[in-house]
N, C-alpha and C. Protein backbone atom coordinates (compact mmCIF):
# COMPACT_ATOMS: atom_id res chain seq x y z
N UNK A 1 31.52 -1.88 -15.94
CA UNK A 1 30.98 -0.65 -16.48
C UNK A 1 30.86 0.38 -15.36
N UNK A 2 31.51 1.48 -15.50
CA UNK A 2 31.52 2.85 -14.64
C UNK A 2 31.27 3.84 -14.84
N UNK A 3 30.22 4.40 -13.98
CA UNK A 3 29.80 5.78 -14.76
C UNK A 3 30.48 6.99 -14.33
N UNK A 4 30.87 8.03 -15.12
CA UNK A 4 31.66 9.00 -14.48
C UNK A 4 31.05 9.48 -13.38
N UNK A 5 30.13 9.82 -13.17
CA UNK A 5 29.95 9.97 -11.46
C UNK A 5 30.41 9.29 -10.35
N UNK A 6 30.17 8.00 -10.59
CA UNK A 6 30.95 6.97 -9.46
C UNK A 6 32.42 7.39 -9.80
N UNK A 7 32.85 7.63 -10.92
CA UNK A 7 34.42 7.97 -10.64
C UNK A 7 35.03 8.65 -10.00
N UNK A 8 34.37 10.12 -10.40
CA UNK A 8 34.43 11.57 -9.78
C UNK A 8 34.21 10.85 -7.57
N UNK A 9 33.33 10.23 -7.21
CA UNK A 9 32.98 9.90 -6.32
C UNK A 9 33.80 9.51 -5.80
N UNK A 10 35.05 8.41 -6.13
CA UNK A 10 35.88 7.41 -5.75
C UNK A 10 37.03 8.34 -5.95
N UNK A 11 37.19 9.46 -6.60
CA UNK A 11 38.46 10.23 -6.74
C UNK A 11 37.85 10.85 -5.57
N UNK A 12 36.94 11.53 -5.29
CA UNK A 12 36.97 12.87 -4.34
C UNK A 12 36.82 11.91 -2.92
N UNK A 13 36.74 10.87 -2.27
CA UNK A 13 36.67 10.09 -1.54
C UNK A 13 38.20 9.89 -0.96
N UNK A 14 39.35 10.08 -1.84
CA UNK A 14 40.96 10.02 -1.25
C UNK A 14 41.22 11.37 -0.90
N UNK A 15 40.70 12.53 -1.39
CA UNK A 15 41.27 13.56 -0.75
C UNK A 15 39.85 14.69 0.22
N UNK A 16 39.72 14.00 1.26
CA UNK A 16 38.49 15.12 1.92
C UNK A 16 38.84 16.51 1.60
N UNK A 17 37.80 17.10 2.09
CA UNK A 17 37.43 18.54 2.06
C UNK A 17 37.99 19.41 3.02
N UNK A 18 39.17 19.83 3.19
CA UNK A 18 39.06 20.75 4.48
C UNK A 18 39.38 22.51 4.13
N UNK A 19 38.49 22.99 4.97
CA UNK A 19 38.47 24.31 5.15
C UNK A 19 39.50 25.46 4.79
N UNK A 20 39.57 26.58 4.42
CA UNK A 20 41.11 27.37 4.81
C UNK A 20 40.48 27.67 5.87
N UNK A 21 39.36 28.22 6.44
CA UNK A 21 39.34 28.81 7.73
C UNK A 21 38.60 27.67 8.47
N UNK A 22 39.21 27.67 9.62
CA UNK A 22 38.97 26.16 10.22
C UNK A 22 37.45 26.76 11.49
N UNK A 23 36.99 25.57 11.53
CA UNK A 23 35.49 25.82 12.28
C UNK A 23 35.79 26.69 13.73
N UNK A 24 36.71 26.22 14.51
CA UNK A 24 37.37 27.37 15.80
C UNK A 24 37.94 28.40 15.20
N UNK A 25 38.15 28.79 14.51
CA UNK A 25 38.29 30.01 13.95
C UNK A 25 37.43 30.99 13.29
N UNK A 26 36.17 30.52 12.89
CA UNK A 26 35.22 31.45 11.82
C UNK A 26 35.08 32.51 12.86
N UNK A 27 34.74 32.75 14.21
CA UNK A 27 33.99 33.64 14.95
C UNK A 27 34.80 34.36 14.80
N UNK A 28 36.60 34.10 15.08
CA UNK A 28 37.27 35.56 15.24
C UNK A 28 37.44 36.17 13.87
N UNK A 29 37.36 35.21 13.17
CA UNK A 29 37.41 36.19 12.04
C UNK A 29 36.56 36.77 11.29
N UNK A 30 35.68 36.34 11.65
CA UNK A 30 33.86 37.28 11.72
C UNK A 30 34.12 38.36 12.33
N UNK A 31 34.24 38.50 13.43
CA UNK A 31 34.34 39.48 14.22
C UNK A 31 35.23 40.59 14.08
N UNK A 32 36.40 40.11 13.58
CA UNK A 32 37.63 41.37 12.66
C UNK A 32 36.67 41.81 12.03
N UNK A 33 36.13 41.04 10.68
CA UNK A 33 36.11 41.02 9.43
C UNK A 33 34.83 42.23 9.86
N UNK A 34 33.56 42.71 10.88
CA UNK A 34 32.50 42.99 11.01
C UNK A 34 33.27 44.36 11.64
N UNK A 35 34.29 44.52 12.47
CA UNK A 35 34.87 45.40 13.64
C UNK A 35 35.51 46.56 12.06
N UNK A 36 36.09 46.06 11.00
CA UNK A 36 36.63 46.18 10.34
C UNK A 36 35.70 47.16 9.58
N UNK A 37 34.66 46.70 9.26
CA UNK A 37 33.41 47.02 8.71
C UNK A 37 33.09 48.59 9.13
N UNK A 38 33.08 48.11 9.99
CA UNK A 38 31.95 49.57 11.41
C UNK A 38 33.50 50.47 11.15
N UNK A 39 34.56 50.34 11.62
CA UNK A 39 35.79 51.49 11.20
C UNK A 39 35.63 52.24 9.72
N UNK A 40 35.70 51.02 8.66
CA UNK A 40 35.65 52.07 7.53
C UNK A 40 34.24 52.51 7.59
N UNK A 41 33.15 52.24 7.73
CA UNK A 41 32.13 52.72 7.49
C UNK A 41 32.01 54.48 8.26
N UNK A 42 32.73 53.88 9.58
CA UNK A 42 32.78 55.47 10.31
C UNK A 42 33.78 56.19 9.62
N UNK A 43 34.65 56.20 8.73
CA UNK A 43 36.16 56.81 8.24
C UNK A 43 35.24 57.53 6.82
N UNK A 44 34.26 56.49 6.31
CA UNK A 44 33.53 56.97 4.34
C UNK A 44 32.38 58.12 5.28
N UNK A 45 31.77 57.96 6.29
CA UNK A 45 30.75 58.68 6.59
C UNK A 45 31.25 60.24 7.00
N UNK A 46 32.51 59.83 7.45
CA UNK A 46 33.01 61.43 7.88
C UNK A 46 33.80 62.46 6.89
N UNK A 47 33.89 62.06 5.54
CA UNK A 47 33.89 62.67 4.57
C UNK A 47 33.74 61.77 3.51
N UNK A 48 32.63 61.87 2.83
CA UNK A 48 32.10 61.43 1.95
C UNK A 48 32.43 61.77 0.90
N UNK A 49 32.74 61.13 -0.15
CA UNK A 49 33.30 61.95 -1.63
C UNK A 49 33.20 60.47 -2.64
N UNK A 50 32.60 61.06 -4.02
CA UNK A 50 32.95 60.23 -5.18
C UNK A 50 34.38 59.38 -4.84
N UNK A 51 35.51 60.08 -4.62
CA UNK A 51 36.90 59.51 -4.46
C UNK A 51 36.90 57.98 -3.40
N UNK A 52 36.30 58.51 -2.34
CA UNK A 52 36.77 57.64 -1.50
C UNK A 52 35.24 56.41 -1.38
N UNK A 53 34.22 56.25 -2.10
CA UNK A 53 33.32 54.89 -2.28
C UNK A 53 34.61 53.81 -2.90
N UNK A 54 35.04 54.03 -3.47
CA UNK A 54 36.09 52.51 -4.08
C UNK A 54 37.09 52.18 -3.02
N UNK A 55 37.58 53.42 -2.50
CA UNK A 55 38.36 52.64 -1.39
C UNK A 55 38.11 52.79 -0.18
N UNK A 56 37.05 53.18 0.38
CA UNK A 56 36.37 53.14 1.58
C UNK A 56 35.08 52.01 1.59
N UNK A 57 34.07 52.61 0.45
CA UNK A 57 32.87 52.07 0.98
C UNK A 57 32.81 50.71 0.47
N UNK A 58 33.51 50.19 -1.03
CA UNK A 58 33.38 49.00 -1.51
C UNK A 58 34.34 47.99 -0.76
N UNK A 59 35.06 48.28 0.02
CA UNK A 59 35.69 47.78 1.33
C UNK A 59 34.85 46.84 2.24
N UNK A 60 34.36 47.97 2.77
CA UNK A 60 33.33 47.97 4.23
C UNK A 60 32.46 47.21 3.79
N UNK A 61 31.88 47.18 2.58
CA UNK A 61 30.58 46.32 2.11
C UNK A 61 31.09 44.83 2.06
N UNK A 62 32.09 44.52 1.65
CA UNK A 62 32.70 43.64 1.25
C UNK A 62 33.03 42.94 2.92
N UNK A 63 33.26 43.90 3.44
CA UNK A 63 33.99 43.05 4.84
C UNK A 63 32.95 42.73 5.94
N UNK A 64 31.78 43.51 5.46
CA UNK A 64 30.40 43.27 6.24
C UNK A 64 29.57 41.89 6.00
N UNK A 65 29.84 41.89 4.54
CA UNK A 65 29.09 40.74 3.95
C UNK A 65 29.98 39.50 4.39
N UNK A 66 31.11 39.54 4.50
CA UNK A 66 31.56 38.05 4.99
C UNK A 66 31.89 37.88 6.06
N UNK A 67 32.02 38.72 7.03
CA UNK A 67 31.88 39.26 8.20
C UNK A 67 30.84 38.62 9.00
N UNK A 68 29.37 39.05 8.14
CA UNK A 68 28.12 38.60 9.07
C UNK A 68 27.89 36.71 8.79
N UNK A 69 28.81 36.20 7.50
CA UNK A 69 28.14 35.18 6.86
C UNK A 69 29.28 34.14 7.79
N UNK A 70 30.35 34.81 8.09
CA UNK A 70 31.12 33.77 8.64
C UNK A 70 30.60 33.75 10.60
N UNK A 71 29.91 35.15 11.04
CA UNK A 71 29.24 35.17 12.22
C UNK A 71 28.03 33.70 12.55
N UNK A 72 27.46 34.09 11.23
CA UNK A 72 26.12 33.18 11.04
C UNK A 72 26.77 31.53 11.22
N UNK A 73 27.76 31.36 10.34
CA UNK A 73 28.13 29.87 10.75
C UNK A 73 28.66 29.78 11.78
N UNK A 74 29.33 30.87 12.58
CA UNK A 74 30.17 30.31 13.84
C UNK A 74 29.27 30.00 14.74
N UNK A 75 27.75 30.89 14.98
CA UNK A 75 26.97 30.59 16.12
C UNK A 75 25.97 29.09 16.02
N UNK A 76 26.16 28.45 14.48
CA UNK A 76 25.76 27.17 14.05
C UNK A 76 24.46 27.79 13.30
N UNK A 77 24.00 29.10 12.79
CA UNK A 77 23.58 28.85 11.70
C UNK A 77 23.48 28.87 10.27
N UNK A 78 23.38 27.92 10.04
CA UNK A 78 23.99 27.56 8.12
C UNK A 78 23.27 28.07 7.36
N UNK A 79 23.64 28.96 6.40
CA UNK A 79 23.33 29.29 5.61
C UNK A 79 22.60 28.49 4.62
């Protein structure tokens, strides 16, 4: 008698878990991803317009937020 959990368990047990972005790598790409950030943010601030929040600022927000989250794991702290 097997319960689907132990199954699920014994299937995910043949194929580990690995990363797309590998642990020596999170910092640099934190660090684009944050450098990236601070550019558009200086590019939406120097003319500001309805037009350019979708392709300026929802950018920058976007590249800040994973930016700082992939910073946070590279220096070892986990979220």
């Amino acid at each position: 008698m097997s319960s689907p959990l132990l199954d699920v368990w014994e299937a995910a047990a043949a194929s580990p878990y690995s990363p797309t972005i590998g642990k020596g790598s999170q910092f640099t790409v934190g660090f684009l991803l944050l450098l990236i950030s601070l550019l558009l943010v200086g590019v939406f601030s120097l003319n500001r317009s309805f037009v350019n929040l979708p392709l300026l600022g929802v950018p920058a927000s976007l590249a800040f937020g994973f930016g700082a989250v992939y910073m946070i794991c590279a220096v070892g702290v986990y979220v």
